[in-house]
N, C-alpha and C. Protein backbone atom coordinates (compact mmCIF):
# COMPACT_ATOMS: atom_id res chain seq x y z
N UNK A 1 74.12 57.37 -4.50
CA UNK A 1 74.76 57.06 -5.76
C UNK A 1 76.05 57.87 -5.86
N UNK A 2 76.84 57.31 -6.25
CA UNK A 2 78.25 57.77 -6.24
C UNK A 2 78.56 58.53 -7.45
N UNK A 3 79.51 59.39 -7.88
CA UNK A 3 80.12 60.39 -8.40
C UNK A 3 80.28 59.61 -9.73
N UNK A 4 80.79 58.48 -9.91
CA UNK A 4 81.89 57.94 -10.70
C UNK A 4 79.87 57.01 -10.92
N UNK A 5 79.08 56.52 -10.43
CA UNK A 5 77.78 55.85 -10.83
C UNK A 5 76.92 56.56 -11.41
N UNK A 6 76.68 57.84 -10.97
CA UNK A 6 76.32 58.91 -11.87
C UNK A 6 76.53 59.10 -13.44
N UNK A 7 78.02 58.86 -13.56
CA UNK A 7 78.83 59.75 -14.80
C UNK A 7 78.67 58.76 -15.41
N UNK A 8 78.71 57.28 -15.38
CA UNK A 8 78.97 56.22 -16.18
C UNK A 8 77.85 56.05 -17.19
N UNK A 9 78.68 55.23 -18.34
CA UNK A 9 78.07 55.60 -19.44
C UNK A 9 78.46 54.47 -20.26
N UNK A 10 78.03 53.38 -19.94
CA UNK A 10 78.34 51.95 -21.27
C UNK A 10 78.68 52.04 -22.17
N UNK A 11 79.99 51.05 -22.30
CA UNK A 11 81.15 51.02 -23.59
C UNK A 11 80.41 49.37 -24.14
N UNK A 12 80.40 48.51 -23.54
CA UNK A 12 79.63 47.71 -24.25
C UNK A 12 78.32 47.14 -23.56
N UNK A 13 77.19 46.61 -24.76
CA UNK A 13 75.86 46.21 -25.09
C UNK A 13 75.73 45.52 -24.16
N UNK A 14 77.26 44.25 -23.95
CA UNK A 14 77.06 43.37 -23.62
C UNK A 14 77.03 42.96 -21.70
N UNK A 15 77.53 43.65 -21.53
CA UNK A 15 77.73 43.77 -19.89
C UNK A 15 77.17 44.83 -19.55
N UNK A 16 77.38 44.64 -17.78
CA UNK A 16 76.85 46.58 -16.94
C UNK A 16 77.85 46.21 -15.97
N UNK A 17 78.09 47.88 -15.48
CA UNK A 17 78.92 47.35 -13.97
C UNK A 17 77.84 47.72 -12.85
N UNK A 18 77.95 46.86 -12.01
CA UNK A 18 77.21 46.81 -10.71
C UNK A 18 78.20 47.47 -9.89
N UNK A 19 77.75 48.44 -9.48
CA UNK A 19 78.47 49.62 -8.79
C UNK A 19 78.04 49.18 -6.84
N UNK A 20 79.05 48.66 -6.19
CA UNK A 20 79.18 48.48 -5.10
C UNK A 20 79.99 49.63 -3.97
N UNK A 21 79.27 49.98 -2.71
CA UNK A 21 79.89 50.79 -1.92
C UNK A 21 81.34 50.30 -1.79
N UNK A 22 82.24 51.09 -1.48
CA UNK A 22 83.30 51.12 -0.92
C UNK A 22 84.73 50.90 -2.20
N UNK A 23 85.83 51.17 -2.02
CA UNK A 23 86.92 51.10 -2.89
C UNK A 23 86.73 49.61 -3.23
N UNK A 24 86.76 49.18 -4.54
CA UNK A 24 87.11 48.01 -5.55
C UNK A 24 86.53 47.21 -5.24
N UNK A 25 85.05 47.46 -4.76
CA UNK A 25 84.09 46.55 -4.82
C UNK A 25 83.21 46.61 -5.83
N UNK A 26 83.33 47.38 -6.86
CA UNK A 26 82.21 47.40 -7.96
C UNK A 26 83.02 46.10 -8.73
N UNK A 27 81.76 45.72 -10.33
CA UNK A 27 82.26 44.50 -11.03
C UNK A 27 81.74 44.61 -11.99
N UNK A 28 81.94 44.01 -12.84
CA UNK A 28 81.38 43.55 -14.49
C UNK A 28 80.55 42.43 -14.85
N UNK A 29 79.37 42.53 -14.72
CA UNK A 29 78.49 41.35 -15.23
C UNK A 29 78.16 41.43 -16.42
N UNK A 30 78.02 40.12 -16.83
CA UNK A 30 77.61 39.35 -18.39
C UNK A 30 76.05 40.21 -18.16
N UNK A 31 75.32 40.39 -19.73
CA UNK A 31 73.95 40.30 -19.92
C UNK A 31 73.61 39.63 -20.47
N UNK A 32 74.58 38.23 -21.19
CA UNK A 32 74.02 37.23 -22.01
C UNK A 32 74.85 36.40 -21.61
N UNK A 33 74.77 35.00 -22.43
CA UNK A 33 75.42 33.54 -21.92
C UNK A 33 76.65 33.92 -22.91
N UNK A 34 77.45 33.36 -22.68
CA UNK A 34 78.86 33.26 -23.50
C UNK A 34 79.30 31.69 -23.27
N UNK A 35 79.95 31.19 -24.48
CA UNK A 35 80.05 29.69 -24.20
C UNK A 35 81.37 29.64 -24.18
N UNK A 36 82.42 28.45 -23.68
CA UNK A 36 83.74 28.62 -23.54
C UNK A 36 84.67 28.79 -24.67
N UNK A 37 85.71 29.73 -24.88
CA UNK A 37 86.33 30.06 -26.14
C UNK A 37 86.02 31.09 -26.88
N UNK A 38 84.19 31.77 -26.58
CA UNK A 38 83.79 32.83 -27.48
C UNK A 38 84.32 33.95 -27.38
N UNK A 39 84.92 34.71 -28.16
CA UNK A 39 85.27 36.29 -28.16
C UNK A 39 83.93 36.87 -27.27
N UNK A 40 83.70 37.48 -26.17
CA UNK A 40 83.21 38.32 -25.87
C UNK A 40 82.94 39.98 -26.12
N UNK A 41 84.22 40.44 -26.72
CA UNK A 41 84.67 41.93 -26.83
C UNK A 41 85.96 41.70 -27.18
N UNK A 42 86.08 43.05 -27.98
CA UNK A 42 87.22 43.32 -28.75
C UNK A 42 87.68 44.56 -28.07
N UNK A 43 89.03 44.26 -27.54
CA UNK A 43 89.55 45.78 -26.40
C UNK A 43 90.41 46.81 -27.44
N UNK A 44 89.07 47.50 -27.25
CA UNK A 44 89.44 48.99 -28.19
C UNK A 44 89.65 50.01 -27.28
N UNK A 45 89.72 51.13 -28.07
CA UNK A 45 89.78 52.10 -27.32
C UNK A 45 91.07 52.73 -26.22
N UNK A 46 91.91 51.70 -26.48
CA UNK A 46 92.76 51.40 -25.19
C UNK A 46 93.80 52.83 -25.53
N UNK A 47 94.76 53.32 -24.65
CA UNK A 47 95.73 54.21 -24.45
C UNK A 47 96.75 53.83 -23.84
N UNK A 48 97.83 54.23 -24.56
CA UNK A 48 99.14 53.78 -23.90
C UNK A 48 99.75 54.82 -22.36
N UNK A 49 99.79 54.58 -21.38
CA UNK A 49 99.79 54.80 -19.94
C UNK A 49 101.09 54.35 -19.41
N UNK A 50 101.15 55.00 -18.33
CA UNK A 50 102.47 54.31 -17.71
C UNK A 50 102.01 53.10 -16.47
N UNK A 51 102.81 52.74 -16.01
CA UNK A 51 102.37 51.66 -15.00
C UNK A 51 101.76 51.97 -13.90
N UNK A 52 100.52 51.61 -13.73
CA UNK A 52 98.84 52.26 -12.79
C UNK A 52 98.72 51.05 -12.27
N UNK A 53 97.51 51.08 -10.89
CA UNK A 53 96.91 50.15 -10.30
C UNK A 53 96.31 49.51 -11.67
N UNK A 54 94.79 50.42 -12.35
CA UNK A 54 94.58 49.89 -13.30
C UNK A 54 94.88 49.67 -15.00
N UNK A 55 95.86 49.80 -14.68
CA UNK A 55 96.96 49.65 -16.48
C UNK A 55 96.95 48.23 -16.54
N UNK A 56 96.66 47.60 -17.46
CA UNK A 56 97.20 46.66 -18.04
C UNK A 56 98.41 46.08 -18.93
N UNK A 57 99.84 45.12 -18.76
CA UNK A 57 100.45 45.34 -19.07
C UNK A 57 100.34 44.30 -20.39
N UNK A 58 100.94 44.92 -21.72
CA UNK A 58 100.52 44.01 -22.75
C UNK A 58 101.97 43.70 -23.87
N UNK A 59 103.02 44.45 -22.80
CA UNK A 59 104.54 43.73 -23.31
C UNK A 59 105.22 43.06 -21.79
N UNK A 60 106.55 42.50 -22.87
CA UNK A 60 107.55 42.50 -21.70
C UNK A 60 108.43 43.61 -20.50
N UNK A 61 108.05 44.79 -21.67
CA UNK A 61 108.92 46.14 -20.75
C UNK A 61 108.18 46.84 -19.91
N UNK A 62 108.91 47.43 -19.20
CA UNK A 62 107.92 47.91 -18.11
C UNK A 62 107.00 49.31 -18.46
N UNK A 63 107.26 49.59 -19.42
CA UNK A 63 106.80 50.68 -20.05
C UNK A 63 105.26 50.37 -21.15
N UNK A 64 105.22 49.07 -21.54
CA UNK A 64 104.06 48.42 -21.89
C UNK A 64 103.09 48.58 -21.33
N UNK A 65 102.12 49.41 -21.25
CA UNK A 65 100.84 49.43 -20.80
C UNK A 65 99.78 50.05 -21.05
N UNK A 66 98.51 49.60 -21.15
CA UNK A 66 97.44 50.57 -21.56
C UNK A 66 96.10 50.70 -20.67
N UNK A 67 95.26 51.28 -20.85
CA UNK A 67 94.06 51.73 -19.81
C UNK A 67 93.03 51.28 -20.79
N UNK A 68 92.04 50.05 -20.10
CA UNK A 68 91.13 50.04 -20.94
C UNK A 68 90.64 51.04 -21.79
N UNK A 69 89.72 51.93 -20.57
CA UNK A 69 89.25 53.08 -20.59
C UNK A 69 87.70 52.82 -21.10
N UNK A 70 87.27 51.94 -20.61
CA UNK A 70 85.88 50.99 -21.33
C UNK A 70 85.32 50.38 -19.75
N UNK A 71 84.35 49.44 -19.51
CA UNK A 71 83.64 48.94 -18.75
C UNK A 71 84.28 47.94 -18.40
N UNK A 72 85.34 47.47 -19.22
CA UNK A 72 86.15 46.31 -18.91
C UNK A 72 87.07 46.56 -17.96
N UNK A 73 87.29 47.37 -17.26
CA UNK A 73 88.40 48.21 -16.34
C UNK A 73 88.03 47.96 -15.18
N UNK A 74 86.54 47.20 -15.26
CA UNK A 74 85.44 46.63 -13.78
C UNK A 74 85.86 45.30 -13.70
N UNK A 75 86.54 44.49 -14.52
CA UNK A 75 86.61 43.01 -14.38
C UNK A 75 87.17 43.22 -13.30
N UNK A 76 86.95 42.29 -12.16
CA UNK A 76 87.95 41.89 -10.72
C UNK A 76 88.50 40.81 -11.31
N UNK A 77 89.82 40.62 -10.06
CA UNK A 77 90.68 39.17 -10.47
C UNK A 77 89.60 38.15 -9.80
N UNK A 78 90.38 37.14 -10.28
CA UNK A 78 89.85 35.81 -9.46
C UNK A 78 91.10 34.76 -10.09
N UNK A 79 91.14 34.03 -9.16
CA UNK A 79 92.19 32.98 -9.38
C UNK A 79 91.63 32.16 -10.00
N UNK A 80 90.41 31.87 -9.99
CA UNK A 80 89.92 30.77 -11.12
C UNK A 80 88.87 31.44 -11.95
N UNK A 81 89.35 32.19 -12.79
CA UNK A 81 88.44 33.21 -13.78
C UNK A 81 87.64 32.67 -14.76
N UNK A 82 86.67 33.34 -15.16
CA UNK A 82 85.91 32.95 -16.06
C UNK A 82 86.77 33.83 -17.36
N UNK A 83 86.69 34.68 -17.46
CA UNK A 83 87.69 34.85 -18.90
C UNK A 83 89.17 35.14 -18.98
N UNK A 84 89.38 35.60 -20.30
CA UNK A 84 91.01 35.84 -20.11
C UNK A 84 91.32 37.29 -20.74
N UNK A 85 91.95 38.07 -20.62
CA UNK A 85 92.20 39.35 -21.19
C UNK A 85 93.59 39.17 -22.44
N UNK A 86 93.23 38.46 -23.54
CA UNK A 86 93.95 38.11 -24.64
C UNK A 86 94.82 39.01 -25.23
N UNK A 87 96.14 39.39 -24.93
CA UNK A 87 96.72 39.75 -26.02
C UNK A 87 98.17 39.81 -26.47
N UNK A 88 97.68 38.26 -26.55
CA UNK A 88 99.08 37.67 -27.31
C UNK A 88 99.14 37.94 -29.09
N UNK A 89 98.27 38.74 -29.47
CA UNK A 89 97.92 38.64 -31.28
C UNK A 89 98.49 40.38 -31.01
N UNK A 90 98.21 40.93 -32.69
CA UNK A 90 98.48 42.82 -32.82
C UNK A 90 97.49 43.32 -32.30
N UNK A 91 97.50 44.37 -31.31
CA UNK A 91 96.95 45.07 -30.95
C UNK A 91 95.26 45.18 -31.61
N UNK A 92 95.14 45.41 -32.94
CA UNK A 92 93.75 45.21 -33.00
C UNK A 92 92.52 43.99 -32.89
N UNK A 93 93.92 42.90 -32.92
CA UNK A 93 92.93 41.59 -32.32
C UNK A 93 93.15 41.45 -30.74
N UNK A 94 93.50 42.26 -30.46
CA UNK A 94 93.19 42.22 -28.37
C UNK A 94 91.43 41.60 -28.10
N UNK A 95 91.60 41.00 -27.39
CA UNK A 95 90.05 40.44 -27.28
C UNK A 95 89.41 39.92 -25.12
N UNK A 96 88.28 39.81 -25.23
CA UNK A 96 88.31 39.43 -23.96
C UNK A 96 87.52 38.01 -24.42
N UNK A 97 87.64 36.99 -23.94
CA UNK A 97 87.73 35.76 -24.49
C UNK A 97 86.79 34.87 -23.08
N UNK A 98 85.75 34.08 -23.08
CA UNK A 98 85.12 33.40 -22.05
C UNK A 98 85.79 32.43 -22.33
N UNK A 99 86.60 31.78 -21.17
CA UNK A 99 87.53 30.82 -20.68
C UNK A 99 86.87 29.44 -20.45
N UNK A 100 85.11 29.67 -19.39
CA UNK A 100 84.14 28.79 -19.73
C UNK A 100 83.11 29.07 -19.64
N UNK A 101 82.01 27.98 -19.87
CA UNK A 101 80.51 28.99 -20.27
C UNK A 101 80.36 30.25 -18.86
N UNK A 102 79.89 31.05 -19.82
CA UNK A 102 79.40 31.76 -18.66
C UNK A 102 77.65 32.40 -18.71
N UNK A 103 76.85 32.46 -17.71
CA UNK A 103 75.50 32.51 -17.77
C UNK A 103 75.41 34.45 -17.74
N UNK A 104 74.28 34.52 -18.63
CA UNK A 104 74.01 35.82 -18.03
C UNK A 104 73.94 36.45 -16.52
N UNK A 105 74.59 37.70 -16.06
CA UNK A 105 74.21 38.09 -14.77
C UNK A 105 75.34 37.20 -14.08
N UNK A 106 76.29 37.04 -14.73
CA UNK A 106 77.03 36.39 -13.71
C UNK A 106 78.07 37.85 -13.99
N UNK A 107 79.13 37.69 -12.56
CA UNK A 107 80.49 38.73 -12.17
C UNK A 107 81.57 37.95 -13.32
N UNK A 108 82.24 39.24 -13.91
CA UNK A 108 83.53 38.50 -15.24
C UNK A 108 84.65 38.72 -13.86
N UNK A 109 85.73 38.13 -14.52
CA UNK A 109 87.00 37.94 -13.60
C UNK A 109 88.12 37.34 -14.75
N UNK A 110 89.05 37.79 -14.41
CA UNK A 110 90.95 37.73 -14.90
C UNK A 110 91.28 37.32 -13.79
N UNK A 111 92.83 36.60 -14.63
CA UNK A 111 93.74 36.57 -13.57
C UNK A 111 94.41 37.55 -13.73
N UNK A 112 94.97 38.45 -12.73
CA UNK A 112 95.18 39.55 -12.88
C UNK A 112 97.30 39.41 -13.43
N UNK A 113 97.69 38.13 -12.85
CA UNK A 113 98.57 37.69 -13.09
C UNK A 113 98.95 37.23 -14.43
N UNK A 114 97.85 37.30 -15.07
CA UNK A 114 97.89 36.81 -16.60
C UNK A 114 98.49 37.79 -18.02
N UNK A 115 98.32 39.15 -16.87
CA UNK A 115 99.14 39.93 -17.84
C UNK A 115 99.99 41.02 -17.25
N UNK A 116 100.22 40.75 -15.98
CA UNK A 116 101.03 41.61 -14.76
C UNK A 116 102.18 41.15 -14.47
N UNK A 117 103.38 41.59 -14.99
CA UNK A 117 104.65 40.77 -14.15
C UNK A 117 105.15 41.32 -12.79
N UNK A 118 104.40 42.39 -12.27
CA UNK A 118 104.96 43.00 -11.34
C UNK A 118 104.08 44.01 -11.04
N UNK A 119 103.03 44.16 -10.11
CA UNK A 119 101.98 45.05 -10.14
C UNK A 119 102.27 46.13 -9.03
N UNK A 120 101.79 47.18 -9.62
CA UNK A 120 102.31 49.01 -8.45
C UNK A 120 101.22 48.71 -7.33
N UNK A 121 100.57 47.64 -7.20
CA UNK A 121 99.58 47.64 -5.92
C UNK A 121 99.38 46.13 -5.19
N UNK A 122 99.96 45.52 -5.20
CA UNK A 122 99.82 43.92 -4.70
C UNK A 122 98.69 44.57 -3.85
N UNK A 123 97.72 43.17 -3.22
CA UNK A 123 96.71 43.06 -2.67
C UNK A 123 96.31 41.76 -2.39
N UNK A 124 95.63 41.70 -1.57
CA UNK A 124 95.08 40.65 -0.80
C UNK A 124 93.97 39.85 -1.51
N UNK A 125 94.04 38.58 -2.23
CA UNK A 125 92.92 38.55 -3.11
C UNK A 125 91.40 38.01 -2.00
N UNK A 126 90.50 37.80 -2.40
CA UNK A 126 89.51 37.55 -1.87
C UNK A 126 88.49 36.91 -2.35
N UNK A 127 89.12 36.07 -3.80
CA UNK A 127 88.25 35.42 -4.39
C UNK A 127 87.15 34.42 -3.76
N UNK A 128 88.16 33.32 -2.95
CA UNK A 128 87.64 32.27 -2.16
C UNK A 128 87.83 31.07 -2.96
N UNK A 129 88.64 31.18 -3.86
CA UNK A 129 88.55 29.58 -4.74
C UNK A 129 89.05 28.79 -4.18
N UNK A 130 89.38 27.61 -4.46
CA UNK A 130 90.15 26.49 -3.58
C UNK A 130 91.79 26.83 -3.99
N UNK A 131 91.90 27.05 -5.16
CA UNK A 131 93.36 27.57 -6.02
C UNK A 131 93.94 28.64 -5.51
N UNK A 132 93.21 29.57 -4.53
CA UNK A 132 93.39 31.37 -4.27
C UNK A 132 94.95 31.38 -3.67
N UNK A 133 95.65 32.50 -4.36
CA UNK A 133 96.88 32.61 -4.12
C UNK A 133 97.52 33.53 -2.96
N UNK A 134 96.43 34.16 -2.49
CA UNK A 134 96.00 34.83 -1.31
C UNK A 134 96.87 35.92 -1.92
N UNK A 135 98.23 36.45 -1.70
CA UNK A 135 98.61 38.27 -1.71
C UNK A 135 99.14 38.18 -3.59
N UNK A 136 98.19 38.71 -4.48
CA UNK A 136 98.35 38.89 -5.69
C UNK A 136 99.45 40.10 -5.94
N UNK A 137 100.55 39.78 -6.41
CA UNK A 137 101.47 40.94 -6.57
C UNK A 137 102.34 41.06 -8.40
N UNK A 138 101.64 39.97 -8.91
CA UNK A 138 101.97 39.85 -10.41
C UNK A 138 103.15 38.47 -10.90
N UNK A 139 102.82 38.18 -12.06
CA UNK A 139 103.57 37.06 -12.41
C UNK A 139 104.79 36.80 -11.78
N UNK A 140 105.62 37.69 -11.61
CA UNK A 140 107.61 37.42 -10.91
C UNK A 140 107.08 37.01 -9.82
N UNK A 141 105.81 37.04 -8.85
CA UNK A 141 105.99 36.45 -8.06
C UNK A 141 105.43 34.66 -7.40
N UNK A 142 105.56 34.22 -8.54
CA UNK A 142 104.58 33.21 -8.58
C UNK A 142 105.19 31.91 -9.60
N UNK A 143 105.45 31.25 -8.87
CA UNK A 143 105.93 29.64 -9.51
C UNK A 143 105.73 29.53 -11.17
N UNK A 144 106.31 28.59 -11.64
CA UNK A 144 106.01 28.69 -13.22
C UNK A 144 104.85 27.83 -13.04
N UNK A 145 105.12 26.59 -12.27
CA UNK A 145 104.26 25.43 -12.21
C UNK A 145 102.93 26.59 -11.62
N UNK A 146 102.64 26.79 -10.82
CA UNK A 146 101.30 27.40 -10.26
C UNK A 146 101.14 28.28 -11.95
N UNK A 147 101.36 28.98 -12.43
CA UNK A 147 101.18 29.52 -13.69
C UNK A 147 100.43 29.12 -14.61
N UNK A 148 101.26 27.61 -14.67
CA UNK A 148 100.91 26.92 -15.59
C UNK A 148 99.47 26.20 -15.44
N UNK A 149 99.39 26.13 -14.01
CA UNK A 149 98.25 25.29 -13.71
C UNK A 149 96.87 26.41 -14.08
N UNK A 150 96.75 27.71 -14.38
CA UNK A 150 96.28 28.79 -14.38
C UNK A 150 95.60 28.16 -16.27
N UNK A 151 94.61 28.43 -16.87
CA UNK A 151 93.77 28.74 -17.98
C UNK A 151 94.42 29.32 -19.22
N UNK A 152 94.94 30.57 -18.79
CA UNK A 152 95.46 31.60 -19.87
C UNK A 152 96.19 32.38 -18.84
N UNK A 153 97.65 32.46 -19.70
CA UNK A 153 99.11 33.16 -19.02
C UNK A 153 99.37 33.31 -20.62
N UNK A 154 99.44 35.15 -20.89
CA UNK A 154 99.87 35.70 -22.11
C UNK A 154 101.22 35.31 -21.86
N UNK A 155 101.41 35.33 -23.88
CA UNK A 155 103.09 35.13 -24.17
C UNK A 155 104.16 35.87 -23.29
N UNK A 156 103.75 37.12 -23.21
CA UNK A 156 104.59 37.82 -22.97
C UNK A 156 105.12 37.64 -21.25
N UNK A 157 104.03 37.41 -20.72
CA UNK A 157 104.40 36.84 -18.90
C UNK A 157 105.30 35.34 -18.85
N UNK A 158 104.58 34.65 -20.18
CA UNK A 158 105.43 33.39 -20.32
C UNK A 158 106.92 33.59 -20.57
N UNK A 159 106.79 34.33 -21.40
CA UNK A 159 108.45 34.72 -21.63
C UNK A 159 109.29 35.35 -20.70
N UNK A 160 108.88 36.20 -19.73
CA UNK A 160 109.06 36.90 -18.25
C UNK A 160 109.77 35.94 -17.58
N UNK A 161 108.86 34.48 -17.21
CA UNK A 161 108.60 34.19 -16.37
C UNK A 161 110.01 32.47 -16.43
N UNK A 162 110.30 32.47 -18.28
CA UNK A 162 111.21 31.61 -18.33
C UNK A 162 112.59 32.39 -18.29
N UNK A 163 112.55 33.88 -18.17
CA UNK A 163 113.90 34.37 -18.33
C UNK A 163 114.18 34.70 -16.97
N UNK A 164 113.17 34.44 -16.24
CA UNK A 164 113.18 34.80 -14.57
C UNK A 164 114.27 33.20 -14.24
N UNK A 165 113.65 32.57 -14.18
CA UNK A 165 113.62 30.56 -14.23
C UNK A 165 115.25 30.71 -14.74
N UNK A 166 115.57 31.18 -16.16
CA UNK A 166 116.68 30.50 -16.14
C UNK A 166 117.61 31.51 -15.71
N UNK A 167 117.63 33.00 -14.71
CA UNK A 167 118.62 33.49 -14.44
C UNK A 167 118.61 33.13 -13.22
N UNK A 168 117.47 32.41 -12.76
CA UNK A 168 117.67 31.93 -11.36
C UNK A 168 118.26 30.74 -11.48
N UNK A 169 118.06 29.62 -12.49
CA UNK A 169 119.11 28.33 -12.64
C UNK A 169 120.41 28.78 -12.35
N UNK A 170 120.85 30.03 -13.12
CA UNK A 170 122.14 30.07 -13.49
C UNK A 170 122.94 30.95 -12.25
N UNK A 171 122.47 31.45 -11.11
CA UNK A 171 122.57 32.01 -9.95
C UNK A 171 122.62 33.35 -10.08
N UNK A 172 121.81 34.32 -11.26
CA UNK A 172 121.65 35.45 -11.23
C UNK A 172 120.61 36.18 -10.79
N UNK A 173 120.15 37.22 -10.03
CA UNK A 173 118.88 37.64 -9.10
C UNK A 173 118.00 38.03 -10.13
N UNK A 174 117.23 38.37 -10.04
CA UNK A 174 115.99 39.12 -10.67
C UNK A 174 116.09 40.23 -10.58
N UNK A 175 115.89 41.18 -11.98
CA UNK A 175 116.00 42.67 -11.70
C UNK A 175 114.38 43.26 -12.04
């Protein structure tokens, strides 16, 4: 049993993390059914951080970011996720949201692109979906159309991602 499996200590009722050997193989499973659309959890607790492997970014600036700091910090990506990490509303309606039903005992998953415009760790995804985008490195790097074809893409990546679009129409690079 590991250091970090030991210490842990459930932030919510509703899930556990299944603690797997090796770096970023542990995960977040459901303990009940969730049907598509239901609020699952309300992301509290959170701290404003600078830009981390696991920070989440929840503006446009690069300075936007917070640390769960909860059990939710176990969700893995997946390109075709079962929920979405919501927070396009004020900060106290941040929510984690089931995208579609999901059964108890099943693994939760984000797109990790859904609220990343540019991530300090790209990686190799390993979901296996038919959709899989294979090297995940955050929204700037990724089509609007593939985006779009995606569940849930927060405002704020949307807005990223059209000011990316039209400085590239207009022949200006990306900064």
């Amino acid at each position: 049993m590991s250091s970090t499996e030991k210490s842990y200590v459930p932030t919510h009722a509703e899930f556990v993390v299944n603690f797997a050997p090796g770096e970023y193989n542990s995960g977040l499973c459901t303990l009940k059914d969730f049907k598509a659309g239901e609020i699952m959890a309300l992301v509290t607790g959170t701290t404003k951080n600078k830009k981390t492997y696991t920070s989440v970014q929840y503006g446009s600036g690069p300075e936007e970011n917070f640390e769960f700091n909860s059990d939710l910090s176990y969700i893995n990506h997946s390109c075709e996720p079962n929920v979405a990490v919501d927070i396009s509303s004020n900060q106290p309606k941040w929510h984690l949201r089931a995208l579609k039903n999901i059964n108890a005992g099943e693994p939760l998953s984000f797109f990790y692109p859904s609220t990343e415009w540019d991530m300090t760790q790209p990686f190799g995804c390993t979901c296996g979906k038919p959709s899989c985008l294979g090297k995940i490195q955050g929204a700037l790097h990724i089509s609007k159309d593939d985006l779009l074809a995606c569940q849930w893409i927060n405002p704020h990546i949307m807005q990223l991602v059209n000011l990316r679009d039209a400085r590239s129409a207009n022949g200006q690079t990306q900064q």
